[in-house]
Protein backbone atom coordinates (compact mmCIF):
# COMPACT_ATOMS: atom_id res chain seq x y z
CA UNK A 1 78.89 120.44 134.26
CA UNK A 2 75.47 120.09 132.45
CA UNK A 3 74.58 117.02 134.90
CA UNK A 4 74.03 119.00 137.56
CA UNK A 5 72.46 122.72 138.96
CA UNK A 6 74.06 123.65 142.13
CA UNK A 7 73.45 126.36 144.40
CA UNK A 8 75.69 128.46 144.93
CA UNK A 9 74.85 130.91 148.07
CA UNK A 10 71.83 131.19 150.10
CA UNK A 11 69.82 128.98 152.70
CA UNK A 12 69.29 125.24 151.50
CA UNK A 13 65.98 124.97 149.26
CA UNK A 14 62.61 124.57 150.98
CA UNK A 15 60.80 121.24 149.52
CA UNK A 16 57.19 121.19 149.13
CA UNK A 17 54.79 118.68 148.66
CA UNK A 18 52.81 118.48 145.77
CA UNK A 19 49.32 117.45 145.05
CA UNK A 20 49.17 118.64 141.30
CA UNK A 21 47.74 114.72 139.49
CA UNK A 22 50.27 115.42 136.59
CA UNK A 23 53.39 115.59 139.34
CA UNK A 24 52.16 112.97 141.08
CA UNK A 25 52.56 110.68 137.95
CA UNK A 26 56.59 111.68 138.23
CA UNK A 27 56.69 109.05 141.22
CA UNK A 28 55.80 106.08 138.94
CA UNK A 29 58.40 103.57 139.62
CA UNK A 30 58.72 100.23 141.57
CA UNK A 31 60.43 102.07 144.52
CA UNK A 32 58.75 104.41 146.90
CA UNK A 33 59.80 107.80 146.38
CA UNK A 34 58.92 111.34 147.27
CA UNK A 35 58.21 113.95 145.04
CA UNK A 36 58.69 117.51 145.82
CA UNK A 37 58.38 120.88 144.50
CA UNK A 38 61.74 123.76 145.21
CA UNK A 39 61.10 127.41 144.11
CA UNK A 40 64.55 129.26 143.27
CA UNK A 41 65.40 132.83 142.11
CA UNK A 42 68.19 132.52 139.30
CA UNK A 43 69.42 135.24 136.70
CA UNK A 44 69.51 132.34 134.12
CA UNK A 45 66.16 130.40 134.44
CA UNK A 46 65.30 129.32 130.90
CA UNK A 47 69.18 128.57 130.75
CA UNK A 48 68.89 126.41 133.48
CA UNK A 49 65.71 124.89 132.41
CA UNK A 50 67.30 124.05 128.36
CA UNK A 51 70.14 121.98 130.43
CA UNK A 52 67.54 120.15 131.82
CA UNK A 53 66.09 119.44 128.65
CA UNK A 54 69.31 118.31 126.76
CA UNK A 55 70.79 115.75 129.62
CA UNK A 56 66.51 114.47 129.38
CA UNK A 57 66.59 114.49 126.01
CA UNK A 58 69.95 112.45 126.31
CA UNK A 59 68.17 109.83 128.52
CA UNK A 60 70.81 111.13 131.30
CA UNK A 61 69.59 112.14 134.94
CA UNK A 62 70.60 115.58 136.45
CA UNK A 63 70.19 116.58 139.77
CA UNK A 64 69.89 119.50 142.18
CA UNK A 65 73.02 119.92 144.07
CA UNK A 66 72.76 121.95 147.64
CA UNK A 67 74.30 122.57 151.28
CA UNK A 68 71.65 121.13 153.47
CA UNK A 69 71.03 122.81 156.72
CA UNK A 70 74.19 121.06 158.51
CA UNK A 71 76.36 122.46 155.89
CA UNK A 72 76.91 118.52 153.91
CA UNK A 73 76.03 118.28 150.21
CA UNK A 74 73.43 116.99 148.84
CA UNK A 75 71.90 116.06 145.57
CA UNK A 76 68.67 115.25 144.29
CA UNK A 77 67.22 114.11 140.55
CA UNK A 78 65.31 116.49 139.50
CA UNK A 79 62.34 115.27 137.43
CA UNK A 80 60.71 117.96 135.57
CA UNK A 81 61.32 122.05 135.50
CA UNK A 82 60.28 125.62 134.40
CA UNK A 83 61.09 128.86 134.78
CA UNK A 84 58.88 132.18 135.34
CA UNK A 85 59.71 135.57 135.12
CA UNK A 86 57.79 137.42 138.09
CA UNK A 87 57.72 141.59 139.85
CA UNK A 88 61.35 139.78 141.83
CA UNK A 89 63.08 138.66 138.98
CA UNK A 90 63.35 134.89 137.47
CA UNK A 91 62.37 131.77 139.59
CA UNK A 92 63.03 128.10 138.30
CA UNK A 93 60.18 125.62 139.67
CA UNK A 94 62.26 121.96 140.27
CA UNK A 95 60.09 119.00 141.15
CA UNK A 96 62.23 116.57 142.73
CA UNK A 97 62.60 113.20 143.82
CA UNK A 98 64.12 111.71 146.98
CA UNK A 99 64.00 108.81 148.93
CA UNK A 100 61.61 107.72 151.45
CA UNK A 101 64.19 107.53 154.57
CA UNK A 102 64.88 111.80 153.42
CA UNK A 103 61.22 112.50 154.31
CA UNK A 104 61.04 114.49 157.36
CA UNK A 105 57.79 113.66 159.26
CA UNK A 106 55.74 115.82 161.29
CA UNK A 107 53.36 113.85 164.38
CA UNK A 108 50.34 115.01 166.34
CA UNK A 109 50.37 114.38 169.92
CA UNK A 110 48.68 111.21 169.23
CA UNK A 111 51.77 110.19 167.41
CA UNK A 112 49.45 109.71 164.23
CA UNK A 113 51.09 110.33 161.29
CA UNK A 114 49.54 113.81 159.92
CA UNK A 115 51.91 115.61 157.67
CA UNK A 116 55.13 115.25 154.81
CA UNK A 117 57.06 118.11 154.88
């Protein structure tokens, strides 16, 4: 169970990109791999944040397990996380990785490659 954070109910998270130099360095590896930042509310956030911790501390991955928006699972590594108590409640911050063929890319008319989504 500590391998992995799943949600449970709501719509699929929303990944954005990131531009922050630390998080960039989380993409250092041989393979090409994107990097994203996921905002989620949680009642446990520091919880969920310590689990993180031990399986890292373990040298063991743990991922981010989700419905995508056809209903199939899904799971991603996460790399790095926090948590942050705000006016709504608790929201964990999960930078991500996934693979370069999961990257949904946005053209201009020109078909020139403008955005990563």
């Amino acid at each position: 169970m500590d391998e992995k954070i799943t949600i449970i109910e709501g719509p699929p998270p929303i990944f954005e990109s990131i531009d922050d130099g630390w998080a960039l360095g989380l993409n250092e590896s041989p393979s090409v791999y994107y990097t994203a930042l996921t905002r989620l509310r949680t009642y446990n956030g520091p919880a969920l944040v310590e689990r993180c911790h031990r399986m890292w501390t373990q040298k063991q991955p743990i991922y981010l397990h989700y419905r995508n928006e056809m209903g199939l699972e899904e799971k991603v590594p996460i790399l790095a996380a926090r948590s942050s108590e705000t006016n709504d409640g608790q929201v964990l911050f999960l930078w991500i990785r996934r693979e370069d063929s999961d990257v949904d890319l946005e053209y201009d008319d020109e078909d020139d490659l403008t955005n990563l989504e």
